[in-house]
N, C-alpha and C. Protein backbone atom coordinates (compact mmCIF):
# COMPACT_ATOMS: atom_id res chain seq x y z
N UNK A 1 11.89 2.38 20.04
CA UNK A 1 12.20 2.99 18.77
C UNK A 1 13.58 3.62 18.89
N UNK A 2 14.35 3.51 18.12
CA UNK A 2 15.60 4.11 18.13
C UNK A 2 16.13 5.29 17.00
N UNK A 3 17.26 5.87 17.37
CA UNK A 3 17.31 7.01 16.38
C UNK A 3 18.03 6.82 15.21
N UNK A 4 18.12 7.98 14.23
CA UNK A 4 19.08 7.21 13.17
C UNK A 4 20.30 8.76 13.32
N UNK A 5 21.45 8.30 13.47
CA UNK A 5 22.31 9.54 13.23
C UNK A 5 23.31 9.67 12.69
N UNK A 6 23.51 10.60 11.78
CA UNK A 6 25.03 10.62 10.70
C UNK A 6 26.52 11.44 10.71
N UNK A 7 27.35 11.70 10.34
CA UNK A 7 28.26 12.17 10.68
C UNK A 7 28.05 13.35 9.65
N UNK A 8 28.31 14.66 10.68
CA UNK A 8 27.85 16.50 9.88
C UNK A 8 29.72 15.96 9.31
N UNK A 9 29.78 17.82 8.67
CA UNK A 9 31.46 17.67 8.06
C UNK A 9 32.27 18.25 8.90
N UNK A 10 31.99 18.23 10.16
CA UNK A 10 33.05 18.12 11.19
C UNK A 10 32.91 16.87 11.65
N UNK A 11 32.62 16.13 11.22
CA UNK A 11 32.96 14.31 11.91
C UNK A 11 32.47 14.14 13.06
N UNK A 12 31.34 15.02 13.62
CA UNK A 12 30.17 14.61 15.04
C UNK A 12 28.97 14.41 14.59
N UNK A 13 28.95 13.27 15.52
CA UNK A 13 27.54 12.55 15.36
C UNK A 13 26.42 13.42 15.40
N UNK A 14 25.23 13.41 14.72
CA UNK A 14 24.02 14.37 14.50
C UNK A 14 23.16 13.56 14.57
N UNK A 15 21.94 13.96 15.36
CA UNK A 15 20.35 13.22 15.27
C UNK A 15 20.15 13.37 14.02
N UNK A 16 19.81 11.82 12.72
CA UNK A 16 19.49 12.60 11.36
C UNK A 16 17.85 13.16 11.95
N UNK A 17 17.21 14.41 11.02
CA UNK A 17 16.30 14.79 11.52
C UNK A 17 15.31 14.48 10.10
N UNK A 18 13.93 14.10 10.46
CA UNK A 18 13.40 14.40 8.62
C UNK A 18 12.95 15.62 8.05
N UNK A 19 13.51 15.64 6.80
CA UNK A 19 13.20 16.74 5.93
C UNK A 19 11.77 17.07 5.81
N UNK A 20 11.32 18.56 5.72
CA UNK A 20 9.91 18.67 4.84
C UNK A 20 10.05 18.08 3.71
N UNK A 21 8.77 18.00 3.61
CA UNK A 21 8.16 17.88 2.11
C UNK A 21 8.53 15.69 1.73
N UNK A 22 9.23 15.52 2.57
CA UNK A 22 9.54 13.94 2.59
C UNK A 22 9.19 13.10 3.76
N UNK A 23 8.40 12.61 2.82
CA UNK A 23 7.44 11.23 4.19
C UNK A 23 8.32 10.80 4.70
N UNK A 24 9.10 9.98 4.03
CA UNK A 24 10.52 8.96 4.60
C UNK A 24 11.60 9.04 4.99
N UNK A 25 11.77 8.68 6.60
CA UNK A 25 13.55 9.06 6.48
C UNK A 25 14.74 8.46 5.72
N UNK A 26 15.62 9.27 5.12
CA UNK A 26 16.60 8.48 4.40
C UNK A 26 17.75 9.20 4.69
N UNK A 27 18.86 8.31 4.66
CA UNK A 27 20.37 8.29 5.26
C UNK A 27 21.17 8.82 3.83
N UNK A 28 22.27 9.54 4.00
CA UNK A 28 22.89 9.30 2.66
C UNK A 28 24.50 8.57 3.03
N UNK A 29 24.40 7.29 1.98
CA UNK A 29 25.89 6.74 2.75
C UNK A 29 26.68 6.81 1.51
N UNK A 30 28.25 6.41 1.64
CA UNK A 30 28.76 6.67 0.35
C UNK A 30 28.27 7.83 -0.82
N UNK A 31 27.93 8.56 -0.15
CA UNK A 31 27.52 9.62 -1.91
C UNK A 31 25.80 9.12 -2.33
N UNK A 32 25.05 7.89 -2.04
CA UNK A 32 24.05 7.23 -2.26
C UNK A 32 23.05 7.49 -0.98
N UNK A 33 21.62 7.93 -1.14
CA UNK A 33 21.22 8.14 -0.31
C UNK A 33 19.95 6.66 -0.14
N UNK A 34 19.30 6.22 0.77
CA UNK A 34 18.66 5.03 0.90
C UNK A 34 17.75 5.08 2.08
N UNK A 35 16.78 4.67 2.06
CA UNK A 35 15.36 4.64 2.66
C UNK A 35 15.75 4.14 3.96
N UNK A 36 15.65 4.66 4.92
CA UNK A 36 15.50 3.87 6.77
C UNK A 36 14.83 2.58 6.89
N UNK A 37 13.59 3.00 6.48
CA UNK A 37 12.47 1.27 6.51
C UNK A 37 13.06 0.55 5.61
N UNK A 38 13.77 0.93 4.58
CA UNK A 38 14.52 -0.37 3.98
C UNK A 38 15.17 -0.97 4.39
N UNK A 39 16.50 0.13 4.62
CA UNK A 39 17.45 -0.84 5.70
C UNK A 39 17.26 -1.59 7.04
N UNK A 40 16.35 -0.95 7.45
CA UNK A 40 15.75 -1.65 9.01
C UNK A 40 15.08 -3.19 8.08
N UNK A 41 14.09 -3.17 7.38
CA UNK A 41 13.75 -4.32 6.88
C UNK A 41 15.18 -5.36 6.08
N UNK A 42 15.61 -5.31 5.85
CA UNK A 42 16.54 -5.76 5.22
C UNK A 42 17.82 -6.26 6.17
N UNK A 43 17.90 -5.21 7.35
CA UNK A 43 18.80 -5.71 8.52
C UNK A 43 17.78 -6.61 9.39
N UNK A 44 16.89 -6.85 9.53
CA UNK A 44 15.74 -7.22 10.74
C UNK A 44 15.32 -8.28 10.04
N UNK A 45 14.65 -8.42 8.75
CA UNK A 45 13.84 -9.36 8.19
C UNK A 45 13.76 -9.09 6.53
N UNK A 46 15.17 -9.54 6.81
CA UNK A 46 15.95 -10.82 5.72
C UNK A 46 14.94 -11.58 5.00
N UNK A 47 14.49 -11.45 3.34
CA UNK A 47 14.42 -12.15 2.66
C UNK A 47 14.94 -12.76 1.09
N UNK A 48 14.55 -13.99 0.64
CA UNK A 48 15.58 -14.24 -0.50
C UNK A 48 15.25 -12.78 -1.86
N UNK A 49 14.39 -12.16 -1.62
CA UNK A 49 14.06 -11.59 -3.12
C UNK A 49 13.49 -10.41 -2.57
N UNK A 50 14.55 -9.80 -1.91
CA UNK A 50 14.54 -8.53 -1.82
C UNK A 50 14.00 -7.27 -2.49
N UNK A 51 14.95 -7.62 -3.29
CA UNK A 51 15.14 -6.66 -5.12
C UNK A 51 13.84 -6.41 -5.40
N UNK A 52 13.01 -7.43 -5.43
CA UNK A 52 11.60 -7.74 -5.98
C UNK A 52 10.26 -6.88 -5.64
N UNK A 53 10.33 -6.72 -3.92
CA UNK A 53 9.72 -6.35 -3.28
C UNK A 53 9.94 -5.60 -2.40
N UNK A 54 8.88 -4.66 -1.75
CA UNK A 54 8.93 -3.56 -1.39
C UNK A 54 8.29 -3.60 0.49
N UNK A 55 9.19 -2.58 0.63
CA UNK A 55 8.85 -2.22 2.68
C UNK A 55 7.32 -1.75 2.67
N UNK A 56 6.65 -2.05 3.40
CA UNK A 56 5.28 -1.54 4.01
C UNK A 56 5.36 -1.41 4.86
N UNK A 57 4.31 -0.36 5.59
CA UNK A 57 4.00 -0.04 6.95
C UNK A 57 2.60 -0.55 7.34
N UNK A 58 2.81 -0.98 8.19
CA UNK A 58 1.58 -1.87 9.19
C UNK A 58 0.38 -0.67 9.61
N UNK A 59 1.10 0.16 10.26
CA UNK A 59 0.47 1.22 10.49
C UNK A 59 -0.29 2.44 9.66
N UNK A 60 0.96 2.44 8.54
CA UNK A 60 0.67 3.42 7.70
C UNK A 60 1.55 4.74 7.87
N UNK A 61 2.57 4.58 8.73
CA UNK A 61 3.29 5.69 9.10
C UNK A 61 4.41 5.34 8.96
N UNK A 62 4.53 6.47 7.92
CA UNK A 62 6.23 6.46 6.95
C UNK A 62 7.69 6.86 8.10
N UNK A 63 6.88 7.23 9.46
CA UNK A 63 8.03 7.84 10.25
C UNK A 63 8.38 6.53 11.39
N UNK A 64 7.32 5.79 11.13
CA UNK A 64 7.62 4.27 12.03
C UNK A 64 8.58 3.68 11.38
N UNK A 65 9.61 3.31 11.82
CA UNK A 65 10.43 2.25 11.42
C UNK A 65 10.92 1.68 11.73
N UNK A 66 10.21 1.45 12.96
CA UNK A 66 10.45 0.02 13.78
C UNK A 66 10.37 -1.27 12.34
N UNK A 67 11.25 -2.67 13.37
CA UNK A 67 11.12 -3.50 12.35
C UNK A 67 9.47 -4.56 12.48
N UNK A 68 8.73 -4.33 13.52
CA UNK A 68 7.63 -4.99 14.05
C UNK A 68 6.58 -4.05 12.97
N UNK A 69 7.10 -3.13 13.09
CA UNK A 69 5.90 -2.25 11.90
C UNK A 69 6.14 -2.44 10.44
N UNK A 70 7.03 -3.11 10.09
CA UNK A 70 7.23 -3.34 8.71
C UNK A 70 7.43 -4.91 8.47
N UNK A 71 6.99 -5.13 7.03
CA UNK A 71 7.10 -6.36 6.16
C UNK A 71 7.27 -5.88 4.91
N UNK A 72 7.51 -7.08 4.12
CA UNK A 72 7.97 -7.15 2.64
C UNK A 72 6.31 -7.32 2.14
N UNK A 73 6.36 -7.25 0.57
CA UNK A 73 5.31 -6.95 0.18
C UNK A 73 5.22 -6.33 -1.52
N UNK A 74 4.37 -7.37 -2.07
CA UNK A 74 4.59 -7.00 -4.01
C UNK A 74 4.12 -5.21 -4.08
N UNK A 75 4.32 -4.92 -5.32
CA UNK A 75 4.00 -3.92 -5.37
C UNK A 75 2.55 -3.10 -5.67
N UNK A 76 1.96 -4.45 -5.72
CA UNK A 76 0.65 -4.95 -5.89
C UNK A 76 -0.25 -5.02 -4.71
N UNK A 77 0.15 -5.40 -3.94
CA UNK A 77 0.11 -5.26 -2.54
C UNK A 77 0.33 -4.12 -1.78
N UNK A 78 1.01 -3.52 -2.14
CA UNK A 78 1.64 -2.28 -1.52
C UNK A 78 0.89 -0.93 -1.86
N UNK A 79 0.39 -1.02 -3.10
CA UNK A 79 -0.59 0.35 -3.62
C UNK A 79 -0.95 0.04 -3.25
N UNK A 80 -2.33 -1.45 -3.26
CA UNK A 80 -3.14 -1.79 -1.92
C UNK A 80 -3.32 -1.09 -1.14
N UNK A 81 -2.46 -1.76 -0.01
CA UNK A 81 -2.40 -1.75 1.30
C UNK A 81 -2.16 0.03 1.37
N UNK A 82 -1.62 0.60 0.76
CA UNK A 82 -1.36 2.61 0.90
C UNK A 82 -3.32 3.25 0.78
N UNK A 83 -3.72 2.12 0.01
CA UNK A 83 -5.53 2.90 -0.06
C UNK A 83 -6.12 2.65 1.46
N UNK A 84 -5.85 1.63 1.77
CA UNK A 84 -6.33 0.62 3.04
C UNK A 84 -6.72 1.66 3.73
N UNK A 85 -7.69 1.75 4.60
CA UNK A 85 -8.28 2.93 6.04
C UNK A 85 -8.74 2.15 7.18
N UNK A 86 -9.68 0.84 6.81
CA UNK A 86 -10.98 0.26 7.74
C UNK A 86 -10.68 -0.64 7.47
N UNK A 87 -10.54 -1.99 8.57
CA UNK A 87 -10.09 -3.14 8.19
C UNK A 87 -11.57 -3.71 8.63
N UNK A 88 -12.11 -4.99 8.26
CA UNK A 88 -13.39 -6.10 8.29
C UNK A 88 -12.77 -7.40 8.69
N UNK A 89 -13.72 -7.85 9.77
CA UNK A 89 -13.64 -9.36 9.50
C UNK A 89 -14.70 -9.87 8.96
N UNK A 90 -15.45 -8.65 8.39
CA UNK A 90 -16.49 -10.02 7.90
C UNK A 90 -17.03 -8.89 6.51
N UNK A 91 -17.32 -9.23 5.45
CA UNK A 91 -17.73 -8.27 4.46
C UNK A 91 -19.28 -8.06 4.62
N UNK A 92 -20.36 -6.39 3.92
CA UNK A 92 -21.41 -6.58 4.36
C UNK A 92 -21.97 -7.90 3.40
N UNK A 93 -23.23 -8.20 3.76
CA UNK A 93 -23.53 -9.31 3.43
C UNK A 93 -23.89 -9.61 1.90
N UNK A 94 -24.13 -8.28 1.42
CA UNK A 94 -24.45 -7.93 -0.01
C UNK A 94 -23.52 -7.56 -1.39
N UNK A 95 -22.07 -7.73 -0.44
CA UNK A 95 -20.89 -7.92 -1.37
C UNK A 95 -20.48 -8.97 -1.78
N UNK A 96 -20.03 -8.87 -3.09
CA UNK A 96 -19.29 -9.95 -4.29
C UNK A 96 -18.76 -10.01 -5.05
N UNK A 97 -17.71 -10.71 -5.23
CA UNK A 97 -16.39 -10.75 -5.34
C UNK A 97 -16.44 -10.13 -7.49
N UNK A 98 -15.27 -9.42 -7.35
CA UNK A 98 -15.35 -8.42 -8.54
C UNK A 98 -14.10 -9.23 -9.72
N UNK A 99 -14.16 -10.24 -10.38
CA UNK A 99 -12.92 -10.83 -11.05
C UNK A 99 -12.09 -10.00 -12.41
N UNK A 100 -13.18 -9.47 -12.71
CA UNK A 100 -12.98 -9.12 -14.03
C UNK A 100 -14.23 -7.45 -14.39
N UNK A 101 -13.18 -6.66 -14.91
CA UNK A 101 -13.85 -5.56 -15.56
C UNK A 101 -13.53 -4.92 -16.56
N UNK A 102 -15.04 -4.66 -17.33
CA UNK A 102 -14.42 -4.42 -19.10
C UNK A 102 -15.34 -2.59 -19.05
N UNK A 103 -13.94 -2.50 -19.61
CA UNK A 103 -13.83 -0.82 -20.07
C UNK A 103 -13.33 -0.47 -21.42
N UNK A 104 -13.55 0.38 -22.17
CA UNK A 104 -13.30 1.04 -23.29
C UNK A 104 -11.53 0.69 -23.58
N UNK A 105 -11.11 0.67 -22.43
CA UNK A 105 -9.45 0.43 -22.86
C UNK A 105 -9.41 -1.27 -22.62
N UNK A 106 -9.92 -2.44 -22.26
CA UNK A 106 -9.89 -3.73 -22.30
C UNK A 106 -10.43 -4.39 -20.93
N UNK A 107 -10.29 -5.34 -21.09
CA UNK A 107 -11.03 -6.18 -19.59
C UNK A 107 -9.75 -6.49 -18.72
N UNK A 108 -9.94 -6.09 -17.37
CA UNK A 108 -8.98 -6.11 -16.10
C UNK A 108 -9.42 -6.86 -15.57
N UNK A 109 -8.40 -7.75 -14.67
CA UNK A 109 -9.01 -8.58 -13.85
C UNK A 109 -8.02 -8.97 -12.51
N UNK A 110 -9.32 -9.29 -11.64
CA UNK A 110 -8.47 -8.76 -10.07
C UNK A 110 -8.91 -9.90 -9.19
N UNK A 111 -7.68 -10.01 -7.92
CA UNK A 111 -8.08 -10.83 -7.26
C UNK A 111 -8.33 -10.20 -6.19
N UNK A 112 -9.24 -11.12 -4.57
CA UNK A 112 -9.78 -10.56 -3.85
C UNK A 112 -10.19 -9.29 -3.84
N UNK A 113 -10.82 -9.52 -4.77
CA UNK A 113 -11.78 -7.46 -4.65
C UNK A 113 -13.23 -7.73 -4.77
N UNK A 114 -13.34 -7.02 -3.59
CA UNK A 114 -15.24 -7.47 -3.56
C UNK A 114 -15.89 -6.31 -3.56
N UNK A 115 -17.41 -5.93 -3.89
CA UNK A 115 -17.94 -4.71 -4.11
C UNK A 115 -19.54 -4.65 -3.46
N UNK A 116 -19.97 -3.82 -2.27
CA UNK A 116 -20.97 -3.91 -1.78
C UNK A 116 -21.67 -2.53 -2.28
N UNK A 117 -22.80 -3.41 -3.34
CA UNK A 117 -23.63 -2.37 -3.36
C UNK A 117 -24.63 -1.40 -2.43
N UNK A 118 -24.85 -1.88 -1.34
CA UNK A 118 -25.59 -1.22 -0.31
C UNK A 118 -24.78 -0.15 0.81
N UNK A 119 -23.43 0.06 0.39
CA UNK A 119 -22.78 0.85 0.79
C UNK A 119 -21.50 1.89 -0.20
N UNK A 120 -21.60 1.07 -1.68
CA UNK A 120 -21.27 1.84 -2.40
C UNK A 120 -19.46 1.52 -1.81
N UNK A 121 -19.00 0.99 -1.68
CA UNK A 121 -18.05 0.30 -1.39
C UNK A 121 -16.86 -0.92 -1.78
N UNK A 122 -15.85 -0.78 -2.12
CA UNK A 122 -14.87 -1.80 -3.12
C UNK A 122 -13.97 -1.99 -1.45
N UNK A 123 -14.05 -3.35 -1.39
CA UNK A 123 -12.83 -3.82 -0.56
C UNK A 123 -11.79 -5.16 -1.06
N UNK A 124 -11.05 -4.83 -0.73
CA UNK A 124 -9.60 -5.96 -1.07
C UNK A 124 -9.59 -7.22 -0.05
N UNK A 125 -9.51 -8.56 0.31
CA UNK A 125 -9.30 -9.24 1.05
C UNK A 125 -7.10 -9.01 1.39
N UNK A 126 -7.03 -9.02 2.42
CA UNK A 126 -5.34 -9.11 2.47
C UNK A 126 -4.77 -10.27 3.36
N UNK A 127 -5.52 -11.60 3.12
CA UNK A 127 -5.24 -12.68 3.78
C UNK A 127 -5.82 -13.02 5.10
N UNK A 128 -5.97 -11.77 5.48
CA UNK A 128 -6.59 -11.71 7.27
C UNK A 128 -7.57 -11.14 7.23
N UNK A 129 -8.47 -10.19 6.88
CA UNK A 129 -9.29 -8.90 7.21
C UNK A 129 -9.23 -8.33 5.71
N UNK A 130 -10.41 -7.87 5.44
CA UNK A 130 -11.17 -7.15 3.96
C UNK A 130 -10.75 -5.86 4.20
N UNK A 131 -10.20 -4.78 3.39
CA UNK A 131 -9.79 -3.70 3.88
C UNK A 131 -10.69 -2.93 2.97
N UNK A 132 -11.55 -1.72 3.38
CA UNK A 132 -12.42 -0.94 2.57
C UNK A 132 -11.15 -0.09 1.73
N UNK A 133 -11.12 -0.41 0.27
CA UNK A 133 -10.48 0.79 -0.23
C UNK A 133 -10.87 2.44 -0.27
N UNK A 134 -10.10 3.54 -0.42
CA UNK A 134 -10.72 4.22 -0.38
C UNK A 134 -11.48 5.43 -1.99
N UNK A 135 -12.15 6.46 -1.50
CA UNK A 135 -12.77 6.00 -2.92
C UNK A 135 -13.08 8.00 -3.22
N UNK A 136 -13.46 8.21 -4.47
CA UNK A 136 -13.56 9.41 -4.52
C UNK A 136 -15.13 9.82 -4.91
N UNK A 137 -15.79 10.59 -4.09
CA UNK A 137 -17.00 10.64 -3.98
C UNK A 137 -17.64 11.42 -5.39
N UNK A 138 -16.78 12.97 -5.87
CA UNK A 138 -17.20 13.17 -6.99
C UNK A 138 -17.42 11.81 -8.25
N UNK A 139 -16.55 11.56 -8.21
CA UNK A 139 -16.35 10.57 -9.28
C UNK A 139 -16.75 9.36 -8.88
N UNK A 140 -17.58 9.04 -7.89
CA UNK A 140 -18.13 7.82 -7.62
C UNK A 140 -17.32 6.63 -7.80
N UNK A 141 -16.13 6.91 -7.94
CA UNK A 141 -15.24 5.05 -8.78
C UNK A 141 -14.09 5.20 -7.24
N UNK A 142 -13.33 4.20 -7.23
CA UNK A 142 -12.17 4.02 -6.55
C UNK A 142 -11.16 3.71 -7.52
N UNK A 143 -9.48 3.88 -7.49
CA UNK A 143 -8.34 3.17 -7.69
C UNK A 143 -8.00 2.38 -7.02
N UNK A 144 -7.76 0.93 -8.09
CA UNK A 144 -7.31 -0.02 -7.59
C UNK A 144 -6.49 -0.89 -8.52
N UNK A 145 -5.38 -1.72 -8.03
CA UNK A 145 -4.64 -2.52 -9.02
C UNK A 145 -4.73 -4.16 -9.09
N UNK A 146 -4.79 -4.07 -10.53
CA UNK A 146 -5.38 -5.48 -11.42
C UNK A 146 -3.96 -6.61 -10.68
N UNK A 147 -4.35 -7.74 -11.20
CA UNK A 147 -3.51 -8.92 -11.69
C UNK A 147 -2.04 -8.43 -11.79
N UNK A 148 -1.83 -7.70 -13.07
CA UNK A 148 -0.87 -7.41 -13.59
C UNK A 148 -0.26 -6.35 -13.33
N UNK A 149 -0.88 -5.26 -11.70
CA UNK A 149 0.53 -4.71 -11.13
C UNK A 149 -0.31 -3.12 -11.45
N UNK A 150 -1.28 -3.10 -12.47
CA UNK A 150 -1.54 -2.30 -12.86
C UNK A 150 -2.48 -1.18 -12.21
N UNK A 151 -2.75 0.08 -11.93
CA UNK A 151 -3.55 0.96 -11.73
C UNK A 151 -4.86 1.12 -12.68
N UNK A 152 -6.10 1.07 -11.65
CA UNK A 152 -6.75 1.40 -12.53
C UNK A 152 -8.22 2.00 -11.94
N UNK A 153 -9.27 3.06 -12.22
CA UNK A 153 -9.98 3.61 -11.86
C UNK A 153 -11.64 2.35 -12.53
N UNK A 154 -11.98 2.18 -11.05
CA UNK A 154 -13.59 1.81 -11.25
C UNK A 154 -14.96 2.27 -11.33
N UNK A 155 -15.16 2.29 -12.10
CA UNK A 155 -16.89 3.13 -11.73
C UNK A 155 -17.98 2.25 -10.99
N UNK A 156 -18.05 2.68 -9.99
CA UNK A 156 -18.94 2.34 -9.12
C UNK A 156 -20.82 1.66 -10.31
N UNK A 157 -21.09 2.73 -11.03
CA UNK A 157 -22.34 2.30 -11.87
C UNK A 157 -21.82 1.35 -12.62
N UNK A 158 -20.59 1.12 -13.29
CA UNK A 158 -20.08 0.11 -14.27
C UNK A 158 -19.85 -0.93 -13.46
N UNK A 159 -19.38 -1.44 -12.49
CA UNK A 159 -19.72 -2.55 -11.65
C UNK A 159 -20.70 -3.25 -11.38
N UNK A 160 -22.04 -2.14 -11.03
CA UNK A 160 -23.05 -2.65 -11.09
C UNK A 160 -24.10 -2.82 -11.94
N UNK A 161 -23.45 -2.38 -13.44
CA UNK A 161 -24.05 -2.55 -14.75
C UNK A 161 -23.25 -4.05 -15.15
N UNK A 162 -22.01 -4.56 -14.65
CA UNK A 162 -21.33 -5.36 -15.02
C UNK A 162 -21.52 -6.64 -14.33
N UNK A 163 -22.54 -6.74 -13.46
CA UNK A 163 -22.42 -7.52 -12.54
C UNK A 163 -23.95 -7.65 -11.69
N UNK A 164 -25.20 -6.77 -12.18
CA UNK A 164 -26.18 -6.94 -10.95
C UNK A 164 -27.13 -7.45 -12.38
């Protein structure tokens, strides 16, 4: 892992250090300040559509920024993957797959999202491993995002009024 360091206003090099209250380290260059895991992704692993998409952490730790700990990733993917806790290779046996859900504001619809009723549980497939989203116990539902990028809160009983 290596450090990141900037020039104070006497023109010597400084360990940058991270701020409270900010997950992420960020540099300020030209007057413009810019995310570390960006630039490490962007110097390391180069892709055509940058702009588009967004740095993730493998780990989950905003202070990693190694380039082995990061990939590119929709933004769709990325709220995702920020709920992610418990990864699966195998879902319980009593989960199934959730396409579509209709609520008072219209019908959403999602890919790889599966829902095990015998554990009260919504997980995402992420190509490799089912990741348990995580979920809020008062309110029995989880957040999770549709098709279209979107946020949106599930009710655990409306799933299984929608679907058993």
């Amino acid at each position: 892992m290596g450090y990141v360091f900037t020039l104070d206003k006497d023109g010597k090099w400084v360990r940058n250090e991270q701020n409270e209250g900010i997950q992420y380290r960020r540099v300020k260059i030209n007057r413009h300040w810019y995310s570390v895991h960006r630039l490490v992704a962007m110097t390391f692993l180069p892709t055509e559509d940058m702009e588009h998409l967004e740095v993730i952490f493998r780990n989950h730790d905003p202070t990693d920024n190694r380039a082995d700990n990061l990939f590119w990733g929709t933004h769709k993917y990325s709220t995702n993957h920020q709920q992610r806790q418990i990864l699966l290779d195998e879902l319980p046996e009593d989960a199934y797959r959730i396409t579509t859900y209709e609520s008072r504001y219209g019908v959403w619809y999602f890919d790889d999202l599966y829902f095990s009723p015998s554990n009260t549980r919504l997980y995402v497939f992420n190509g490799e491993s089912y990741a348990q989203i995580s979920y809020s116990k008062e309110m029995k539902s989880s957040k999770v995002t549709d098709v279209d990028g979107n946020r949106h809160t599930l009710s655990f009983s409306k799933i299984r009024q929608q679907y058993e």
